[in-house]
C-alpha atoms as a PDB file:
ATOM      1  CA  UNK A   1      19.727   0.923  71.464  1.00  0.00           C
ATOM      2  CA  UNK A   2      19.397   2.549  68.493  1.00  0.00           C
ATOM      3  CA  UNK A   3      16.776   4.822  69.694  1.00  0.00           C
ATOM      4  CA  UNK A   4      18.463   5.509  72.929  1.00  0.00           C
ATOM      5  CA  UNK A   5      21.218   6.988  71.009  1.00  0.00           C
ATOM      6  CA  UNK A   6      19.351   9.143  68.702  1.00  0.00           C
ATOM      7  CA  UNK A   7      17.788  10.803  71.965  1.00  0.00           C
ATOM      8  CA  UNK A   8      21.150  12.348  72.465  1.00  0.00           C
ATOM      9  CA  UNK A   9      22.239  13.059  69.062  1.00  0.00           C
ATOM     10  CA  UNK A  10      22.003  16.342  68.174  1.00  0.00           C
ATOM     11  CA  UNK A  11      21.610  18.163  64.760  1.00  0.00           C
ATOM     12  CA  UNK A  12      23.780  20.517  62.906  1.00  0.00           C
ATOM     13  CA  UNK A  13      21.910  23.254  64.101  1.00  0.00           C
ATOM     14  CA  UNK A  14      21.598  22.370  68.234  1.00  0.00           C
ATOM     15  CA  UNK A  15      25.087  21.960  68.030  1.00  0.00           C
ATOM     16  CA  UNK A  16      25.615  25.626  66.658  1.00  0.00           C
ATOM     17  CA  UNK A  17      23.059  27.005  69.421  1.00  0.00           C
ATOM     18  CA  UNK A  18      24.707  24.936  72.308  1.00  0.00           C
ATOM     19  CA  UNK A  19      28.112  26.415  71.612  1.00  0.00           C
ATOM     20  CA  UNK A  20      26.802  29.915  71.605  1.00  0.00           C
ATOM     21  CA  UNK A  21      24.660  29.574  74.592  1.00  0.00           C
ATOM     22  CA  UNK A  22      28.392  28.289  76.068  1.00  0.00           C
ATOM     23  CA  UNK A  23      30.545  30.839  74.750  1.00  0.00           C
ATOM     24  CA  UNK A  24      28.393  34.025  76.049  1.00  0.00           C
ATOM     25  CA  UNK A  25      28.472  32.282  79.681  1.00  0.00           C
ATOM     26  CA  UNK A  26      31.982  32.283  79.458  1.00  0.00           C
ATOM     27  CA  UNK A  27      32.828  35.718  78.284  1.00  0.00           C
ATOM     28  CA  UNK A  28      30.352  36.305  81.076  1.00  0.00           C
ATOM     29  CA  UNK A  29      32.493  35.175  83.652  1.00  0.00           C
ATOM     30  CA  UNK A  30      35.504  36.373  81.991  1.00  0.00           C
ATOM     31  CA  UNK A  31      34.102  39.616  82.190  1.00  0.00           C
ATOM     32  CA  UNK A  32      33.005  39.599  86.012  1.00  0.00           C
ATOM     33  CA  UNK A  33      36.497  38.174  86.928  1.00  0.00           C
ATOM     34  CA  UNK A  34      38.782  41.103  84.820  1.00  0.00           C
ATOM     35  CA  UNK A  35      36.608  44.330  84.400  1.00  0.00           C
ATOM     36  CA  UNK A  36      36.703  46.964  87.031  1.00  0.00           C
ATOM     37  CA  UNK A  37      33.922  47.363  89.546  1.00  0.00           C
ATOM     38  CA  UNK A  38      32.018  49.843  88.776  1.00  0.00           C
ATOM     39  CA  UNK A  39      32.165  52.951  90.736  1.00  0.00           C
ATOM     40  CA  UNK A  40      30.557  54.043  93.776  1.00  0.00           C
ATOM     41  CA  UNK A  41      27.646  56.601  92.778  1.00  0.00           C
ATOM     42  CA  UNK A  42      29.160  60.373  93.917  1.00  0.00           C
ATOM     43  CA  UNK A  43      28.332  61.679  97.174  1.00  0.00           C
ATOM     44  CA  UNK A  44      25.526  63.985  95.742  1.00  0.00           C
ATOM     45  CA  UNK A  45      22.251  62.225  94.602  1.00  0.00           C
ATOM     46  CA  UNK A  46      21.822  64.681  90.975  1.00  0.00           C
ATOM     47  CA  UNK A  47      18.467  63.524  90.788  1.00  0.00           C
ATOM     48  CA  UNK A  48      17.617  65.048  94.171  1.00  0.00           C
ATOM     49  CA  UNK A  49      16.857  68.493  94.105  1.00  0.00           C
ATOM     50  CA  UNK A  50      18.423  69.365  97.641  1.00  0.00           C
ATOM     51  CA  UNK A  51      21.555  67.969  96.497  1.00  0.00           C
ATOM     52  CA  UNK A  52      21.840  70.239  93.425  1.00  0.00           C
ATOM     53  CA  UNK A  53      20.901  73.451  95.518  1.00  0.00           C
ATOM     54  CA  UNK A  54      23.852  71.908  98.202  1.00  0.00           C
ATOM     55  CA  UNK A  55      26.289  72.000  95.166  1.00  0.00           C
ATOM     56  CA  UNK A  56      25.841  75.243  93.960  1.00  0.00           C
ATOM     57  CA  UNK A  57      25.824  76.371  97.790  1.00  0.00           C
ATOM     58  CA  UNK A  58      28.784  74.492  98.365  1.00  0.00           C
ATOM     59  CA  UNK A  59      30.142  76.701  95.362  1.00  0.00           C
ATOM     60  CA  UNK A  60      29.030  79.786  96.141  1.00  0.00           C
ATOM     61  CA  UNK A  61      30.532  79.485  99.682  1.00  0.00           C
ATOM     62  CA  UNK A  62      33.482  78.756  98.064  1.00  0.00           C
ATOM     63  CA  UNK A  63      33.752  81.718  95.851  1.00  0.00           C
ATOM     64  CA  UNK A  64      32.929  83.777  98.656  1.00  0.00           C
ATOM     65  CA  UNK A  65      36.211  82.528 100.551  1.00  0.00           C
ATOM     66  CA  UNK A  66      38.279  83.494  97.839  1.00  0.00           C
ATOM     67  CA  UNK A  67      37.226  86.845  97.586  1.00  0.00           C
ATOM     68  CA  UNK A  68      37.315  87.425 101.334  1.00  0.00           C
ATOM     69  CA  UNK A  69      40.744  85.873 101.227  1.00  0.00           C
ATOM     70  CA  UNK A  70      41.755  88.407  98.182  1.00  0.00           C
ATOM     71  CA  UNK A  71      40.119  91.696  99.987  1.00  0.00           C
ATOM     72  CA  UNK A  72      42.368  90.310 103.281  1.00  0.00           C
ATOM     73  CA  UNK A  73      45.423  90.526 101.025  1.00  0.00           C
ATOM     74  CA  UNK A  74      44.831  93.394  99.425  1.00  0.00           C
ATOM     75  CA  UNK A  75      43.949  94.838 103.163  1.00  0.00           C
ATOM     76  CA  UNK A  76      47.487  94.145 104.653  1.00  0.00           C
ATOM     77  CA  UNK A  77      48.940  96.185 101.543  1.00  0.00           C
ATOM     78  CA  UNK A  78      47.416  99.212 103.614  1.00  0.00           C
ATOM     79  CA  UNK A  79      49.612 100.938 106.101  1.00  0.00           C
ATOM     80  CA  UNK A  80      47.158 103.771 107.630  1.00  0.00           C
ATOM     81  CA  UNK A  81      48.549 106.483 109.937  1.00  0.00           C
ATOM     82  CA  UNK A  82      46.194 110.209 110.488  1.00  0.00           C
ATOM     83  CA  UNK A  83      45.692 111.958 107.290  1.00  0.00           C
ATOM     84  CA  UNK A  84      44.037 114.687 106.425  1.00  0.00           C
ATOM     85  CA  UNK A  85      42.566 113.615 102.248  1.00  0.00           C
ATOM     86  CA  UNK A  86      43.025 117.871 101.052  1.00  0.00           C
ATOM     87  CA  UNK A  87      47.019 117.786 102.013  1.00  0.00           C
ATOM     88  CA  UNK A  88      47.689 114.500 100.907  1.00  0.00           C
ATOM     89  CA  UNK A  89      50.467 114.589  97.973  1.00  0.00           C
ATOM     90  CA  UNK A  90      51.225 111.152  95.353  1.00  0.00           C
ATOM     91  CA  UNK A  91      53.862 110.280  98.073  1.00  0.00           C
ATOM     92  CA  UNK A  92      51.754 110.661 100.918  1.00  0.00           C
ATOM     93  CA  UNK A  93      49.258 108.524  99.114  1.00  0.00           C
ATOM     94  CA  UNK A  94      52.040 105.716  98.875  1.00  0.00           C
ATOM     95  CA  UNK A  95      53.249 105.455 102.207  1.00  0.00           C
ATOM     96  CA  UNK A  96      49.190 104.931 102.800  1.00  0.00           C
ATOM     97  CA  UNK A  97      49.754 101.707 100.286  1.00  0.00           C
ATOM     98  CA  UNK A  98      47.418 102.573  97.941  1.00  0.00           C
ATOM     99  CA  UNK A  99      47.900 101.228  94.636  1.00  0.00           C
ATOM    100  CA  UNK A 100      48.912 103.652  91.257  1.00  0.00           C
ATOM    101  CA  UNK A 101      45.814 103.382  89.768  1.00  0.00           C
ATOM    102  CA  UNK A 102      44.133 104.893  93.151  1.00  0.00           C
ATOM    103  CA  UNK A 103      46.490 107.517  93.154  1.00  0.00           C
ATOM    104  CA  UNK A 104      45.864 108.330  89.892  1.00  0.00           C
ATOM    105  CA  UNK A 105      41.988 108.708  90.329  1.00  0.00           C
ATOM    106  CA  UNK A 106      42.192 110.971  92.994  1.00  0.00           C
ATOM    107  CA  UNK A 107      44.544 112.904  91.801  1.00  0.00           C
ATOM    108  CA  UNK A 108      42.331 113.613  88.676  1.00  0.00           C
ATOM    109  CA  UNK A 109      39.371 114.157  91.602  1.00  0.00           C
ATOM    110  CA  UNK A 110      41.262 116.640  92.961  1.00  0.00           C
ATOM    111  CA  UNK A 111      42.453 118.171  89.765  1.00  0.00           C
ATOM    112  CA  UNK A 112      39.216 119.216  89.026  1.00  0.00           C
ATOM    113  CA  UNK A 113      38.255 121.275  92.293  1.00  0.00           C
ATOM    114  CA  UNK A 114      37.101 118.009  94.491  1.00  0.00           C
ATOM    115  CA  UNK A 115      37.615 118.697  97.640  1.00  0.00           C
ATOM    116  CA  UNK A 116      36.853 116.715 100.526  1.00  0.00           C
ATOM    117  CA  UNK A 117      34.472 117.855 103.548  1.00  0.00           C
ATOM    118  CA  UNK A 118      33.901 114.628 105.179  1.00  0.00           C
ATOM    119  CA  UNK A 119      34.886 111.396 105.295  1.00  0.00           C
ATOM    120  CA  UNK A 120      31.429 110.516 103.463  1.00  0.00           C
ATOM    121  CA  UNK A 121      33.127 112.370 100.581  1.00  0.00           C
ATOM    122  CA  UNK A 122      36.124 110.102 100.649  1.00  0.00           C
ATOM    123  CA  UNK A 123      34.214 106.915 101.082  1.00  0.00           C
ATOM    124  CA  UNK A 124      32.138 108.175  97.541  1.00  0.00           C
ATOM    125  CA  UNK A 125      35.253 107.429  95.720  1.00  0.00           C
ATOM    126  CA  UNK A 126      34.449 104.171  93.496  1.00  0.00           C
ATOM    127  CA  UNK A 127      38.770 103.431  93.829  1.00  0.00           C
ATOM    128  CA  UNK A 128      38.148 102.745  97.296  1.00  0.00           C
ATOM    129  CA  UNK A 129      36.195  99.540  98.350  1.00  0.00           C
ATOM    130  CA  UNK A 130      33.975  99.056 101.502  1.00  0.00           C
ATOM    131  CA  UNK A 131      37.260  96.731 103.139  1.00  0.00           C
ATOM    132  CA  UNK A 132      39.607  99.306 102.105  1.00  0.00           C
ATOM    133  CA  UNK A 133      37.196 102.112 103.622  1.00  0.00           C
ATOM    134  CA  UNK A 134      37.150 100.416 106.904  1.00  0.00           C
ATOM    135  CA  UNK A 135      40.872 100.719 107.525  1.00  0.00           C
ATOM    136  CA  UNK A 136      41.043 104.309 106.676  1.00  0.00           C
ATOM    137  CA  UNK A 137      38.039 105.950 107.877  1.00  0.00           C
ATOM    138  CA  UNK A 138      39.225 105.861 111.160  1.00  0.00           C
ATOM    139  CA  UNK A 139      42.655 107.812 110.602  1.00  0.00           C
ATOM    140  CA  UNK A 140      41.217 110.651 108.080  1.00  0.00           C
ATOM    141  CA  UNK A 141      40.948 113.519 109.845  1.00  0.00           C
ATOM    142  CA  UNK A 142      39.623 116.882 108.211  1.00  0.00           C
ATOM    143  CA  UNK A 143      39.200 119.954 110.223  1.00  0.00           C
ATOM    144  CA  UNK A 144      35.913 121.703 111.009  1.00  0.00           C
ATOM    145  CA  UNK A 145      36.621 124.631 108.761  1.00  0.00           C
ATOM    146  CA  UNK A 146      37.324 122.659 105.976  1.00  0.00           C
ATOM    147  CA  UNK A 147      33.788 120.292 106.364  1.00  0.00           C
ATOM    148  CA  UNK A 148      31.860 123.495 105.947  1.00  0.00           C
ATOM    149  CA  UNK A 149      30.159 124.087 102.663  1.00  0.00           C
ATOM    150  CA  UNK A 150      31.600 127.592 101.215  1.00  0.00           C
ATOM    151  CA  UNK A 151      30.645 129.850  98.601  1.00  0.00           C
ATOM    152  CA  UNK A 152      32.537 130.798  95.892  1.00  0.00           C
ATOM    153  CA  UNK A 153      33.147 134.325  97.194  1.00  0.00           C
ATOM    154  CA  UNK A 154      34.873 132.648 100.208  1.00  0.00           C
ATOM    155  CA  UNK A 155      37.311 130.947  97.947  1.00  0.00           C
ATOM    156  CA  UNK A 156      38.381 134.027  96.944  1.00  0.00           C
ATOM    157  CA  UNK A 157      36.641 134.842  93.673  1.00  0.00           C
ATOM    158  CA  UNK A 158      36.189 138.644  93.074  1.00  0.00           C
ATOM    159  CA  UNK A 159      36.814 141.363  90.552  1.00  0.00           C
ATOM    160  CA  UNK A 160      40.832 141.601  90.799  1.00  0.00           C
ATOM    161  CA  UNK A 161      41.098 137.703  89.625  1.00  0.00           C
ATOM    162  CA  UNK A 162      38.521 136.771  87.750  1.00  0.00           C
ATOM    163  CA  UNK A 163      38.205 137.316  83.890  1.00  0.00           C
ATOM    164  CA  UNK A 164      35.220 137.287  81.558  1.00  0.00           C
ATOM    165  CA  UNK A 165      35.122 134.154  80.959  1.00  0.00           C
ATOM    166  CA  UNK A 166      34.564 133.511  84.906  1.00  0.00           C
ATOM    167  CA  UNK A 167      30.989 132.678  84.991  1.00  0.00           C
ATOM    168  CA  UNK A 168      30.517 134.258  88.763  1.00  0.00           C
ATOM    169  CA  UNK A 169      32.477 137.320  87.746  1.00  0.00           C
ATOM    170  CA  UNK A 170      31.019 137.722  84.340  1.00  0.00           C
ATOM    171  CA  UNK A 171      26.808 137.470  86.066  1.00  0.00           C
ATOM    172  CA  UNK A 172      28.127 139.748  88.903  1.00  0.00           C
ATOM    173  CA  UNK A 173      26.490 137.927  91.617  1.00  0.00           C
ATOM    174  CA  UNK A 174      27.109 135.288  94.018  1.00  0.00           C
ATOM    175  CA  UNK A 175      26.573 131.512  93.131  1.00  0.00           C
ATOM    176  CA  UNK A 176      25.934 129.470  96.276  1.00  0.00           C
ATOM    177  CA  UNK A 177      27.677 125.718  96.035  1.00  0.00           C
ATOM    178  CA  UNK A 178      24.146 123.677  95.209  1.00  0.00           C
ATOM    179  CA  UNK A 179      23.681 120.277  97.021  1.00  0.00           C
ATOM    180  CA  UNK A 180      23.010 118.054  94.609  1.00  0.00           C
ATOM    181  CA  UNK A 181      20.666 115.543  95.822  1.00  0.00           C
ATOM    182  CA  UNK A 182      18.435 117.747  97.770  1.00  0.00           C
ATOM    183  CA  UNK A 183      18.057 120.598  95.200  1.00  0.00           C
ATOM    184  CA  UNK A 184      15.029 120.603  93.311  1.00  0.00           C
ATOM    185  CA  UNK A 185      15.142 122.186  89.295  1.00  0.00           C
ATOM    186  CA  UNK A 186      14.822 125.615  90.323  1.00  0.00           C
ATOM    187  CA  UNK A 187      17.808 125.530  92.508  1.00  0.00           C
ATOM    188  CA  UNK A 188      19.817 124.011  89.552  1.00  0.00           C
ATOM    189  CA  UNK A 189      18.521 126.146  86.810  1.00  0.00           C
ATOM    190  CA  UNK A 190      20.342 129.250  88.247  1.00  0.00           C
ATOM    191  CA  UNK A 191      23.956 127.517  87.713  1.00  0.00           C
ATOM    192  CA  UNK A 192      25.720 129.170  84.796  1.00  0.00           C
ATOM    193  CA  UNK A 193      24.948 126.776  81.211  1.00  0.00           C
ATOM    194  CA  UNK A 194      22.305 125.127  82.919  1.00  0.00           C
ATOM    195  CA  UNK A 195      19.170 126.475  82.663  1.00  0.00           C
ATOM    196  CA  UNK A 196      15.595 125.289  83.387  1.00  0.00           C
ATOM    197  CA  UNK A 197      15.298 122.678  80.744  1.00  0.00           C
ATOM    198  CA  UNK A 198      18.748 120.640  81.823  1.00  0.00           C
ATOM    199  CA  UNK A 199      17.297 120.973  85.379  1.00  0.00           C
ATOM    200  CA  UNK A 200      14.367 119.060  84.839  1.00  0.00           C
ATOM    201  CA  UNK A 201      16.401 116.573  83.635  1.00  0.00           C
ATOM    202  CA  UNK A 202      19.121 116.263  86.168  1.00  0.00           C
ATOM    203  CA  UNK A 203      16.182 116.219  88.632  1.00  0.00           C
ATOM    204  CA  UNK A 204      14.278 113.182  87.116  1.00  0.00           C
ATOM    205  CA  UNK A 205      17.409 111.340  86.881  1.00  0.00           C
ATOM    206  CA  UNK A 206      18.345 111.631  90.205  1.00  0.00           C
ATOM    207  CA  UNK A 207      14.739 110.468  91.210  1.00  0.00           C
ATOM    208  CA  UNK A 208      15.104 107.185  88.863  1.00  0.00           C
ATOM    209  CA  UNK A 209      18.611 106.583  90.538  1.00  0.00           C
ATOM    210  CA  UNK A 210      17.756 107.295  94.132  1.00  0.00           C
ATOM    211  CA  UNK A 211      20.217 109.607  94.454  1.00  0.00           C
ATOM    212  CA  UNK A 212      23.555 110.952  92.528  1.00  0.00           C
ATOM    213  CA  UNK A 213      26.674 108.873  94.340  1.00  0.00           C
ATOM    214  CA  UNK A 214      29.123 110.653  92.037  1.00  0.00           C
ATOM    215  CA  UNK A 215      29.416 114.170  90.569  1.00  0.00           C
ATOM    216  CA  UNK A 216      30.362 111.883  87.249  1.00  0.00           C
ATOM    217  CA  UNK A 217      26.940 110.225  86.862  1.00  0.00           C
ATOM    218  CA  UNK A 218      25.442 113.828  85.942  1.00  0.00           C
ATOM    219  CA  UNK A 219      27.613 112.582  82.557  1.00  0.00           C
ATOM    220  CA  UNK A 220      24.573 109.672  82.212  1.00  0.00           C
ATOM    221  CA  UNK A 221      21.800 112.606  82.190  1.00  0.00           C
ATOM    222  CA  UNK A 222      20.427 113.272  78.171  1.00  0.00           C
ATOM    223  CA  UNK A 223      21.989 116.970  77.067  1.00  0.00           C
ATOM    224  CA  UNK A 224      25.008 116.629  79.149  1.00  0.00           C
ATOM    225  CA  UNK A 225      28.621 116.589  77.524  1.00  0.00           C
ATOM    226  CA  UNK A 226      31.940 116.706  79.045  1.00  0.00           C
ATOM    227  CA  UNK A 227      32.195 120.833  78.475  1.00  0.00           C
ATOM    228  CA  UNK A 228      29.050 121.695  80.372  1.00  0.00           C
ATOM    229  CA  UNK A 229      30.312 119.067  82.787  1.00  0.00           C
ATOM    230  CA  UNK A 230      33.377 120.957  83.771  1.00  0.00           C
ATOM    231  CA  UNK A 231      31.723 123.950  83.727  1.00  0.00           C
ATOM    232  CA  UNK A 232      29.214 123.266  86.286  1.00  0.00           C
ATOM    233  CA  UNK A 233      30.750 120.626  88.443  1.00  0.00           C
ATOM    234  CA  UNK A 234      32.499 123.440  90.512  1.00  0.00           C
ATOM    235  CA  UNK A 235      29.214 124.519  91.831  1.00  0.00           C
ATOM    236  CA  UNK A 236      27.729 121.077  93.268  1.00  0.00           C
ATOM    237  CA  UNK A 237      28.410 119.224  96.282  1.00  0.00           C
ATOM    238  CA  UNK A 238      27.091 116.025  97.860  1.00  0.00           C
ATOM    239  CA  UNK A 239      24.896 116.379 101.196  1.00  0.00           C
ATOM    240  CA  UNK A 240      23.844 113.927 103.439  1.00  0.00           C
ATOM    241  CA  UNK A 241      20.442 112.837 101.886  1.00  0.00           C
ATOM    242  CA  UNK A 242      20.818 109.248 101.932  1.00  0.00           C
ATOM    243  CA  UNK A 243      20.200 107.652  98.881  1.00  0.00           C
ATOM    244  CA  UNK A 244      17.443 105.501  97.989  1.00  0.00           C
ATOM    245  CA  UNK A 245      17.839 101.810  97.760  1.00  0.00           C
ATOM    246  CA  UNK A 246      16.419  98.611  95.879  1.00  0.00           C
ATOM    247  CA  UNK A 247      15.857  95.630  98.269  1.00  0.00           C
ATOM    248  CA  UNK A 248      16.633  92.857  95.355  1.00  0.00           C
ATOM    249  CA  UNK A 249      14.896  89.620  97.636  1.00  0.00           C
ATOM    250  CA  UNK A 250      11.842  91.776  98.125  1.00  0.00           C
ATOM    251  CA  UNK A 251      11.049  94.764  95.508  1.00  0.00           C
ATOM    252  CA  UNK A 252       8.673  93.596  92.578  1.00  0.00           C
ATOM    253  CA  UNK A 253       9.858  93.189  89.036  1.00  0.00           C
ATOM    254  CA  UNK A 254       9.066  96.804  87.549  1.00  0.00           C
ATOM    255  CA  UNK A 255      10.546  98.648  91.371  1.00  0.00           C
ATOM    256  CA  UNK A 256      14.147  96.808  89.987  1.00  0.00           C
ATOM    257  CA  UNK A 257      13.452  97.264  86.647  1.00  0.00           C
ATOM    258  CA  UNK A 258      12.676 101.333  87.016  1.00  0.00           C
ATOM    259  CA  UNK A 259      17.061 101.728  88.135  1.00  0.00           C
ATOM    260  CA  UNK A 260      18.733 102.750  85.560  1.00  0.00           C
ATOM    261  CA  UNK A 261      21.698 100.457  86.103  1.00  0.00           C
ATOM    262  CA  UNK A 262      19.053  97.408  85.474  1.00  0.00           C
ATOM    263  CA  UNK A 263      18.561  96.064  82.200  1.00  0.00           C
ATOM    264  CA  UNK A 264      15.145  93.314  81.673  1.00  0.00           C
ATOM    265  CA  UNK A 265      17.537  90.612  81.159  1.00  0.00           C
ATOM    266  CA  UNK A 266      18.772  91.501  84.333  1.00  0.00           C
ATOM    267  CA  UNK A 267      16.076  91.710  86.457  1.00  0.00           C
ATOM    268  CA  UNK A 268      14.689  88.906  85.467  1.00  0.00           C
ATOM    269  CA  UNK A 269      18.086  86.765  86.568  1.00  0.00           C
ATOM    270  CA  UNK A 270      17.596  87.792  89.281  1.00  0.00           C
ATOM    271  CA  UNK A 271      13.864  87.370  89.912  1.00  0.00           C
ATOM    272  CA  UNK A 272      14.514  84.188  88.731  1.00  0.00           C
ATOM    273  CA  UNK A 273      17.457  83.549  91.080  1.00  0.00           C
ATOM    274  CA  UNK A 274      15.814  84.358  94.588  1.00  0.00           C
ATOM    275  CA  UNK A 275      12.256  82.275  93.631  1.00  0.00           C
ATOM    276  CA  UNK A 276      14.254  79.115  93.013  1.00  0.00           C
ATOM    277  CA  UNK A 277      17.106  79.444  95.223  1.00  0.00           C
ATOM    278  CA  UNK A 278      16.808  82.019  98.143  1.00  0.00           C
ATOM    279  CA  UNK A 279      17.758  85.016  99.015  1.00  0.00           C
ATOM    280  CA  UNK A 280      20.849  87.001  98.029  1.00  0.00           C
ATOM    281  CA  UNK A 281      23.412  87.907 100.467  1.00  0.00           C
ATOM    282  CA  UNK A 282      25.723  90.620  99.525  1.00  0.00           C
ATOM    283  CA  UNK A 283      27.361  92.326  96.766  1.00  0.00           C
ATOM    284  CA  UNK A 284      29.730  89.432  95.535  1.00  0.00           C
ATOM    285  CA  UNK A 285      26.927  87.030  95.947  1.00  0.00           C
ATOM    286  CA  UNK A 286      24.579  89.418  93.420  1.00  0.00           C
ATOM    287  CA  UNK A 287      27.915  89.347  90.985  1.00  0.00           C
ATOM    288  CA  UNK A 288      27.492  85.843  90.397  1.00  0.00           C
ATOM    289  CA  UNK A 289      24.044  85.532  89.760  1.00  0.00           C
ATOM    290  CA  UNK A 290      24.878  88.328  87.656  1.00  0.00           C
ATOM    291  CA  UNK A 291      27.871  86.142  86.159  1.00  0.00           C
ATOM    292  CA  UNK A 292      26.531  86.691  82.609  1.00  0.00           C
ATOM    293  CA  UNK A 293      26.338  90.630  82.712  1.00  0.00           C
ATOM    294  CA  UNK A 294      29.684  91.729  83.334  1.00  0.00           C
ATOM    295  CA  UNK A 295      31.436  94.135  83.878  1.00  0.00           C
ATOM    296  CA  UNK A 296      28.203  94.967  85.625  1.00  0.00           C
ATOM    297  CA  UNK A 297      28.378  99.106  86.674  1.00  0.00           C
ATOM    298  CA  UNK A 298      30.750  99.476  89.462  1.00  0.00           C
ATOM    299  CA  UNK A 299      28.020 102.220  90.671  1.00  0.00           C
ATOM    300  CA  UNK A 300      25.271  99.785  91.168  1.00  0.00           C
ATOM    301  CA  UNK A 301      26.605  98.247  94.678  1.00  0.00           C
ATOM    302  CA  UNK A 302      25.427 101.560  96.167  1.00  0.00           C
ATOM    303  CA  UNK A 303      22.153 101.350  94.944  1.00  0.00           C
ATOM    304  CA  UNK A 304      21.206  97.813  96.629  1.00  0.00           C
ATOM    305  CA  UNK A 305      20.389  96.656 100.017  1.00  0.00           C
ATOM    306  CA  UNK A 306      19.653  92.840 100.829  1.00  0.00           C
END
């Protein structure tokens, strides 16, 4: 009997182990019965590399929305009626519905002798965007007098007006208005504070850009200041060369790298971008993958095709 007994006796120790053996079953079951089910995994698999590429599309498409949404908006500010761009006044420019800060930017355009020939010359101006554009273009009307190149001698310039410090009247000849993506050095050189040396440099500029898009980007060339800017901006005018463009899902590294407007960095985002996720779309889709660049130069949309 005796030994029957000791058979379920248990030591000090068995007893310590049994009633920790119990008490982490219980808070076991304690724990199933009050603790929340855990979650359901998210509808994306993050381990899966289509899913990640999904997200970021799903983003992208996103962003895209609410930019077209915003251009829409700012669209419906626009009340367009036939306008000629040269006869336009501040008022005028406000019954259009463009915004102060447009008015204000072509006002100074126009303050300086620019003077619209075509409607190409009106879409140049970086205060107007490609939506904005749209609307207008087809109520801007500018007569066929006015969208022919002229001399300076057909403005009026002679010897009963002009003073010495007139650079036509003061070289007593007659300076032809110089298109400034088709002239080559020579052309250039004969423009009053000039000269052969700033020509060559104008020239090669233009080639690394593709093309000048604004009069103001001759303010980027090495040698030229503000002064000799004013001075010589009265003899240039845009023609209808069209300008060169980089294809940014095709060109190699050093095509992209050789614009101006690109820095290494830069190129190599977006290298980086179209190998791993496809091809870019449009401008406000090369603005994000640009996200870490800005402002990027507002210039730079002209220069790219996709």
């Amino acid at each position: 009997m005796d030994e029957f007994r000791r058979l379920f006796t248990f030591g000090k120790g068995e007893r310590v182990a049994i009633i920790s053996i119990l008490t982490v079953l219980l808070l076991s079951i304690l724990a199933c019965i009050f603790l929340p089910f855990k979650k359901e995994p998210p509808a994306y698999a993050y381990h899966n590399l289509d899913s990640l590429i999904q997200v970021r599309e799903n983003a992208l498409q996103e962003a895209e929305a609410q930019k077209q949404e915003a251009r829409l908006t700012q669209q419906s500010h626009l009340t367009p009626f036939p306008f000629n761009p040269n006869e336009m006044n501040e008022g005028d420019w406000q019954r259009l519905g463009l915004t102060e800060r447009q008015i204000r930017m072509i006002g100074n355009y126009q303050a300086k002798g620019g003077t619209f020939y075509s409607k190409a010359d009106f879409r140049r101006l970086y205060c107007i965007n490609d939506e904005e554009y749209e609307t207008l273009a087809p109520y801007i009307i500018i007569p066929a007098s006015e969208s022919k190149r002229k001399t300076y001698s057909e403005k009026g310039f002679n010897s009963t007006n002009a003073s010495i410090n007139d650079p036509v009247s003061f070289d007593k000849k007659k300076i032809d208005i110089v298109a400034i993506n088709s002239a080559d050095s020579s052309m250039l050189s004969v423009i009053p504070r000039v000269g052969p040396y700033l020509a060559t440099r104008i020239v090669a500029y233009r080639e690394r850009l593709g093309g000048f898009v604004e009069l103001e980007q001759l303010l980027e060339v090495k040698g030229m200041d503000e002064s000799r800017f004013e001075s010589i901006g009265r003899y240039l005018s845009f023609d209808e060369t069209d300008v060169k463009k980089i294809d940014v899902n095709r060109d190699e590294f050093k095509a992209i790298l050789a614009h101006p407007y690109f820095t290494y960095d830069m190129v190599k985002a977006v290298v980086r971008y179209r190998e791993s996720r496809g091809f870019i779309k449009n401008w406000e889709h090369l603005e994000t993958v640009l996200t870490d660049f800005h402002p990027l130069n507002h210039r730079l949309k002209y220069y790219i095709k996709y």
